[in-house]
C-alpha atoms as a PDB file:
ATOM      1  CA  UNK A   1      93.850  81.348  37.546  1.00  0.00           C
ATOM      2  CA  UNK A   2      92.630  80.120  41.115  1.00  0.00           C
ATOM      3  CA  UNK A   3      89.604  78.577  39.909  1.00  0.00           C
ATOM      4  CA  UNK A   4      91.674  76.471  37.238  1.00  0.00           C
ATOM      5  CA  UNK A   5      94.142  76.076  40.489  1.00  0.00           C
ATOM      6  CA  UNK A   6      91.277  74.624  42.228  1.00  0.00           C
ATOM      7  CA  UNK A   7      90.768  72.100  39.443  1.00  0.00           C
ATOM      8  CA  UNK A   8      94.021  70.754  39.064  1.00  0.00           C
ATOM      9  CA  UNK A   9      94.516  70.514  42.837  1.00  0.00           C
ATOM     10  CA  UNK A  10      90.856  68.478  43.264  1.00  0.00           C
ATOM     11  CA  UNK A  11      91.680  66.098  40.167  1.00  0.00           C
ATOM     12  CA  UNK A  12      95.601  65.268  41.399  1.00  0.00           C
ATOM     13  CA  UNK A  13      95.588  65.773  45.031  1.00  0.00           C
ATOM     14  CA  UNK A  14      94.598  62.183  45.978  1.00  0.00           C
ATOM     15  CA  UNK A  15      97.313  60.947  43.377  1.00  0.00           C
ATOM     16  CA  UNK A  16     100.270  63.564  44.954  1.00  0.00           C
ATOM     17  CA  UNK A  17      99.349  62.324  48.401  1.00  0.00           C
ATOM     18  CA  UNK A  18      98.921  58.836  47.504  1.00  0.00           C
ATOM     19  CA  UNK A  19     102.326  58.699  46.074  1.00  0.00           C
ATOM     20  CA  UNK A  20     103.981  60.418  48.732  1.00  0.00           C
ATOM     21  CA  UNK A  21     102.688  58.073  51.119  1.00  0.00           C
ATOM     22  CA  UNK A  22     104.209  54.992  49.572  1.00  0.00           C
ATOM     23  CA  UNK A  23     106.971  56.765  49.831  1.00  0.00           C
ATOM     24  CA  UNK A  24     106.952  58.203  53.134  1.00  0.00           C
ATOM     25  CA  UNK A  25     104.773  56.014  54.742  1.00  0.00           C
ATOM     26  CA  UNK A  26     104.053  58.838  56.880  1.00  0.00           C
ATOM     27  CA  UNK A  27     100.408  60.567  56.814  1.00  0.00           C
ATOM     28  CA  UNK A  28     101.564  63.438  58.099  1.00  0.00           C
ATOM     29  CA  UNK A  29     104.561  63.563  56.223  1.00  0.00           C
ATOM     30  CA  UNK A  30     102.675  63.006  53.230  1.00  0.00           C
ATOM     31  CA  UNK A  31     100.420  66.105  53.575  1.00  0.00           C
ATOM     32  CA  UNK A  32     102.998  68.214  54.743  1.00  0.00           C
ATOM     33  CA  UNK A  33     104.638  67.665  51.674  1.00  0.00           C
ATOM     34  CA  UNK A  34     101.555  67.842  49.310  1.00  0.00           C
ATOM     35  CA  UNK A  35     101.271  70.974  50.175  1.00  0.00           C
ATOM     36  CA  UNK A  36     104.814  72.093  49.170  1.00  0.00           C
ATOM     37  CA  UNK A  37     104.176  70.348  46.402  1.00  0.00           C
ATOM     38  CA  UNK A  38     100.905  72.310  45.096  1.00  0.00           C
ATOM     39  CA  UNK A  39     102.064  75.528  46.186  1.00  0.00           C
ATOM     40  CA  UNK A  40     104.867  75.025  44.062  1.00  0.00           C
ATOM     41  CA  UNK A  41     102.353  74.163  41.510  1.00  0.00           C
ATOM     42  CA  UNK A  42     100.473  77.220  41.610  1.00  0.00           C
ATOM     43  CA  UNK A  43     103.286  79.490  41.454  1.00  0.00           C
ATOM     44  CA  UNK A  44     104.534  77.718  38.220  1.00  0.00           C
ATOM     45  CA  UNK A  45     101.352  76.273  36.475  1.00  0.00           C
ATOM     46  CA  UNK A  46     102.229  79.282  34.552  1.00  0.00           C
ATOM     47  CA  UNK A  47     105.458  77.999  33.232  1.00  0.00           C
ATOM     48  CA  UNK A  48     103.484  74.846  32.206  1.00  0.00           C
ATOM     49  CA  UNK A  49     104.476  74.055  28.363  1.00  0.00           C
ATOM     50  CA  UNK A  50     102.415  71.232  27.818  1.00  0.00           C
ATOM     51  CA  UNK A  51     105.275  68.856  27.003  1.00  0.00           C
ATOM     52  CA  UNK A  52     104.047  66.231  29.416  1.00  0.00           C
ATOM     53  CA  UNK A  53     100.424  65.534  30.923  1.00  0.00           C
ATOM     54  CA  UNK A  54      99.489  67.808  33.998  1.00  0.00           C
ATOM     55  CA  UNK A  55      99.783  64.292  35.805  1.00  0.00           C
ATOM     56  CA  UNK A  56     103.302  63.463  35.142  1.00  0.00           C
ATOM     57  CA  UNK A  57     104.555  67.408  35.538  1.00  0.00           C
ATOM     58  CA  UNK A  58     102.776  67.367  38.571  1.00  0.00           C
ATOM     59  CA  UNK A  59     104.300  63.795  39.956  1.00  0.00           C
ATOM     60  CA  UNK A  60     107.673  65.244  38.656  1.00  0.00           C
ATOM     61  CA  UNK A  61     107.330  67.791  41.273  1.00  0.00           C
ATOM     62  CA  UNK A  62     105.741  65.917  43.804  1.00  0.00           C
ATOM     63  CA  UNK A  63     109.433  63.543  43.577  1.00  0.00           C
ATOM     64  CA  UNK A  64     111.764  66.296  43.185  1.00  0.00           C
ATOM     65  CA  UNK A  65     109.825  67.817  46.223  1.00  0.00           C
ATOM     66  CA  UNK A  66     110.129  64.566  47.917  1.00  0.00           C
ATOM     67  CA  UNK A  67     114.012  64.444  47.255  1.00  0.00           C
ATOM     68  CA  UNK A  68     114.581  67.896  48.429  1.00  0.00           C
ATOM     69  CA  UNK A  69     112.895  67.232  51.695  1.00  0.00           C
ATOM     70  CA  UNK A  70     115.029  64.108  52.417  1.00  0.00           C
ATOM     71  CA  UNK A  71     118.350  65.747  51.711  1.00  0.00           C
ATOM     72  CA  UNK A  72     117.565  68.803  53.593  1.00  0.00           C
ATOM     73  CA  UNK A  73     116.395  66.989  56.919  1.00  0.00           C
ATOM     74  CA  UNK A  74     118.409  63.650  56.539  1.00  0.00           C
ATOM     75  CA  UNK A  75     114.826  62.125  56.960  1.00  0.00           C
ATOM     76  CA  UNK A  76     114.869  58.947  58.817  1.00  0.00           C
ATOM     77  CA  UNK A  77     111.402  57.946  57.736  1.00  0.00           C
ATOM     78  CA  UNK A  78     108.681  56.042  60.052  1.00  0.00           C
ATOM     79  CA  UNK A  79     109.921  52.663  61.210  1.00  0.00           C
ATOM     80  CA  UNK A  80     107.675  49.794  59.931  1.00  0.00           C
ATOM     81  CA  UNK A  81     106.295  48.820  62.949  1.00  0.00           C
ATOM     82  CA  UNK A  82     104.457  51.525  63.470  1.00  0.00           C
ATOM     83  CA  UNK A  83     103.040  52.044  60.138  1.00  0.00           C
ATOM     84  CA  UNK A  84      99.154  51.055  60.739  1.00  0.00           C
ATOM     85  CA  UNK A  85      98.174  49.127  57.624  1.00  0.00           C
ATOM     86  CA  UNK A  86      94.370  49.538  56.630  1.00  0.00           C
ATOM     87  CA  UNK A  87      92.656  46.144  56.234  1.00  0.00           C
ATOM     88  CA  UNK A  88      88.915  45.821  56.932  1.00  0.00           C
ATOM     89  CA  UNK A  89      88.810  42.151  56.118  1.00  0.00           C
ATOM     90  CA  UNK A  90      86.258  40.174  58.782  1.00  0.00           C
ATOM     91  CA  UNK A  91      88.574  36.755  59.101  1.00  0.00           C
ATOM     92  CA  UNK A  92      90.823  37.662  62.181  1.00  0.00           C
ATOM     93  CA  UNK A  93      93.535  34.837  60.685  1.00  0.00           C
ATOM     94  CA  UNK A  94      93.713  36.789  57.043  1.00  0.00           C
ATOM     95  CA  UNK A  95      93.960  40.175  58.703  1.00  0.00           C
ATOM     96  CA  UNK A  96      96.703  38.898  60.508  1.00  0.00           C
ATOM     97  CA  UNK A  97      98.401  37.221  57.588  1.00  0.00           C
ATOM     98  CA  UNK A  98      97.700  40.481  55.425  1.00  0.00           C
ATOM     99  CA  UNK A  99      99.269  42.769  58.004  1.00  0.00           C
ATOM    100  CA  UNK A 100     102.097  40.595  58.173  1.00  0.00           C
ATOM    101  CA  UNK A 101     102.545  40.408  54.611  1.00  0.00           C
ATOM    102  CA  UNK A 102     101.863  44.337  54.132  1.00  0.00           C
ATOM    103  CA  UNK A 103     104.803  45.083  56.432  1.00  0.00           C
ATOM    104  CA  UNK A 104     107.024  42.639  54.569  1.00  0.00           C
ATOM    105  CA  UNK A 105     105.854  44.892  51.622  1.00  0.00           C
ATOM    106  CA  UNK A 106     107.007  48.087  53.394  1.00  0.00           C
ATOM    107  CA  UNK A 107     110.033  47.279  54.742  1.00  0.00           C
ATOM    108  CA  UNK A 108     111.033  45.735  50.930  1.00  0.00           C
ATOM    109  CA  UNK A 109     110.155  48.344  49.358  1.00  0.00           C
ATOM    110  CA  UNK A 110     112.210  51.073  51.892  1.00  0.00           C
ATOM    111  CA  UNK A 111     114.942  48.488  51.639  1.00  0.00           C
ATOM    112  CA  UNK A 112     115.396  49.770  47.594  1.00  0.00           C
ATOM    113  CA  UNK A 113     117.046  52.873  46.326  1.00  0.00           C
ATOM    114  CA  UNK A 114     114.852  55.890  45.519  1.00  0.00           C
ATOM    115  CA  UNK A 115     114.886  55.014  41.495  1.00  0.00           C
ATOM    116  CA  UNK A 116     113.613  51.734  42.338  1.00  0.00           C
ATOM    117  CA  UNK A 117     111.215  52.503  44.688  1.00  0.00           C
ATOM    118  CA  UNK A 118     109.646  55.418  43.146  1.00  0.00           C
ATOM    119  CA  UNK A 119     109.431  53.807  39.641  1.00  0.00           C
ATOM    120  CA  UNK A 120     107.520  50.451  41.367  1.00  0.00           C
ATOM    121  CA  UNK A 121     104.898  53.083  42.570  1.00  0.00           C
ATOM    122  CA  UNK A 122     104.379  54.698  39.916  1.00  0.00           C
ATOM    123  CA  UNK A 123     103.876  51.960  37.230  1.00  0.00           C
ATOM    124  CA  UNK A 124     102.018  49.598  40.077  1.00  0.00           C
ATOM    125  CA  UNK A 125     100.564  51.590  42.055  1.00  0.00           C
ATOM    126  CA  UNK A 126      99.938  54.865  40.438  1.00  0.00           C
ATOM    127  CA  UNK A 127      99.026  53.013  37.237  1.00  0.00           C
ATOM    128  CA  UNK A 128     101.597  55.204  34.733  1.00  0.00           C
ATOM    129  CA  UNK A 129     102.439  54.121  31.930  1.00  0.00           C
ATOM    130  CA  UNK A 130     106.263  53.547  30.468  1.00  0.00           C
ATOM    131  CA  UNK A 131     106.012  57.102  28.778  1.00  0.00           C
ATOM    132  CA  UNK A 132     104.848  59.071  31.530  1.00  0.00           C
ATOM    133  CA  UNK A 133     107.270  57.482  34.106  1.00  0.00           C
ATOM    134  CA  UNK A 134     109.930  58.545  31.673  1.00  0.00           C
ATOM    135  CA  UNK A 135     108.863  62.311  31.881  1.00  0.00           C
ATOM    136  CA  UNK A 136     108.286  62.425  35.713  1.00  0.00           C
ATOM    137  CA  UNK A 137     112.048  60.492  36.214  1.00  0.00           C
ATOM    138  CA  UNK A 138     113.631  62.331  33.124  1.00  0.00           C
ATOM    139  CA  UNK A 139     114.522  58.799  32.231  1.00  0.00           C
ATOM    140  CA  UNK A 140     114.408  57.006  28.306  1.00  0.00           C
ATOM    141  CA  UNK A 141     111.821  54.689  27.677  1.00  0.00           C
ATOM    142  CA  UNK A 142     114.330  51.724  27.497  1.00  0.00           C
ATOM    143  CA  UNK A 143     115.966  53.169  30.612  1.00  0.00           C
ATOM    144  CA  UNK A 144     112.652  53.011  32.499  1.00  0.00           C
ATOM    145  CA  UNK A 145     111.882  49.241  31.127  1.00  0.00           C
ATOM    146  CA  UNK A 146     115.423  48.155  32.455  1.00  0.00           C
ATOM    147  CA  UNK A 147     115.474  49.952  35.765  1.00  0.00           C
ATOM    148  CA  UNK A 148     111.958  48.356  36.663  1.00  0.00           C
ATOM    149  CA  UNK A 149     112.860  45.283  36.063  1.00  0.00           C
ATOM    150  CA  UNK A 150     115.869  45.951  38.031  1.00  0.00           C
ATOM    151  CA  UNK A 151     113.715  47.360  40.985  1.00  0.00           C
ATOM    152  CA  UNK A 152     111.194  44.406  40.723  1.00  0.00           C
ATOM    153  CA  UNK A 153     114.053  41.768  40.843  1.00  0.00           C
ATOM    154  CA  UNK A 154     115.324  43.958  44.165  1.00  0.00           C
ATOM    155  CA  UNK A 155     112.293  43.858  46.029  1.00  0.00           C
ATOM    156  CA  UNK A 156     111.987  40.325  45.290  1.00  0.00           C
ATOM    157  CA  UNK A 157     115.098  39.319  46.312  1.00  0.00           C
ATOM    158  CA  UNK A 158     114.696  41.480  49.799  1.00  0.00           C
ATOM    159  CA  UNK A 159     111.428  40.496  50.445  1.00  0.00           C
ATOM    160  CA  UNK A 160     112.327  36.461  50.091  1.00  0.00           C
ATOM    161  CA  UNK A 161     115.499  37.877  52.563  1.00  0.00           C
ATOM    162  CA  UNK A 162     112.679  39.214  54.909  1.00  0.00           C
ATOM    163  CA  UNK A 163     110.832  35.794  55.345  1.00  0.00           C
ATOM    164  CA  UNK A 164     108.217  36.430  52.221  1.00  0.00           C
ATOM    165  CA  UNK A 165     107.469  33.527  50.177  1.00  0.00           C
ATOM    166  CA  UNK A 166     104.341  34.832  48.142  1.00  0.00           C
ATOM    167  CA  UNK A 167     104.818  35.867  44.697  1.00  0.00           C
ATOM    168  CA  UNK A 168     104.178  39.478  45.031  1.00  0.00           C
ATOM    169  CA  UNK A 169     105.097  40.760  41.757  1.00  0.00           C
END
């Protein structure tokens, strides 16, 4: 059992934290609750029926985790101007236009509801497809089509509102 632990956690653990993080925004924050999240996972792995992939029970858990730790501490969550956005490029006038445009990103994207915000992560960041956002957001598959084009039409309508004029999506 802890040796198949230690697989799941090495195979998902950059994909929990990852995902918490666009949430969050938060390192910290992030970790802290990765770990809830894969201690939770280890004490029900067990209970693990197969119906989903291990990725989209374990992202399930990562976002009820996430949820849970909001409502409990009325979380306000790391204002964007302190978020450091990673950006190795060499041209001081693009890193400067990137950061600008990366903070736009942030603050659009914590400008959306939850829903809208977790399902834009997880289809363009995280990569999941239609069916597995379903199972992690105990959504239908039409209900997942129509709420991310809902939350893509949101974040472009606050991000033009924030002074972006790219075609981010």
């Amino acid at each position: 059992m802890k040796e198949e632990f230690e697989i799941v956690y090495e195979n998902y653990k950059n994909t929990v934290y990852t995902y918490l993080y666009h949430l969050t925004y938060d390192h910290f924050l992030a970790e802290d609750i990765s770990q809830d999240v894969f201690l939770k996972v280890y004490s029900g792995i067990k209970h693990f029926k197969g119906e989903s992939s291990l990725k989209t029970w374990i992202l399930k858990i990562a976002r009820n985790t996430y949820i849970n730790y909001v409502r409990k501490n009325n979380s306000d969550l790391l204002p964007v101007e302190e978020v450091t956005i990673m950006d190795y490029t060499q041209d001081p006038e693009q890193h400067a236009i990137n950061r600008d445009k990366g903070r736009l990103i942030i603050e659009a994207l914590r400008g959306l509801p939850e829903n809208y915000r977790t399902i834009i992560i997880l289809r363009d960041q995280e990569g999941l497809s239609y069916d597995e956002i379903a199972k992690v957001m105990d959504f239908t598959l039409s209900n997942v089509k129509i709420t991310l084009f809902r939350a893509r039409q949101k974040f472009k309508q606050i991000y033009s509102e924030l002074g972006g004029s790219d075609n981010v999506m």
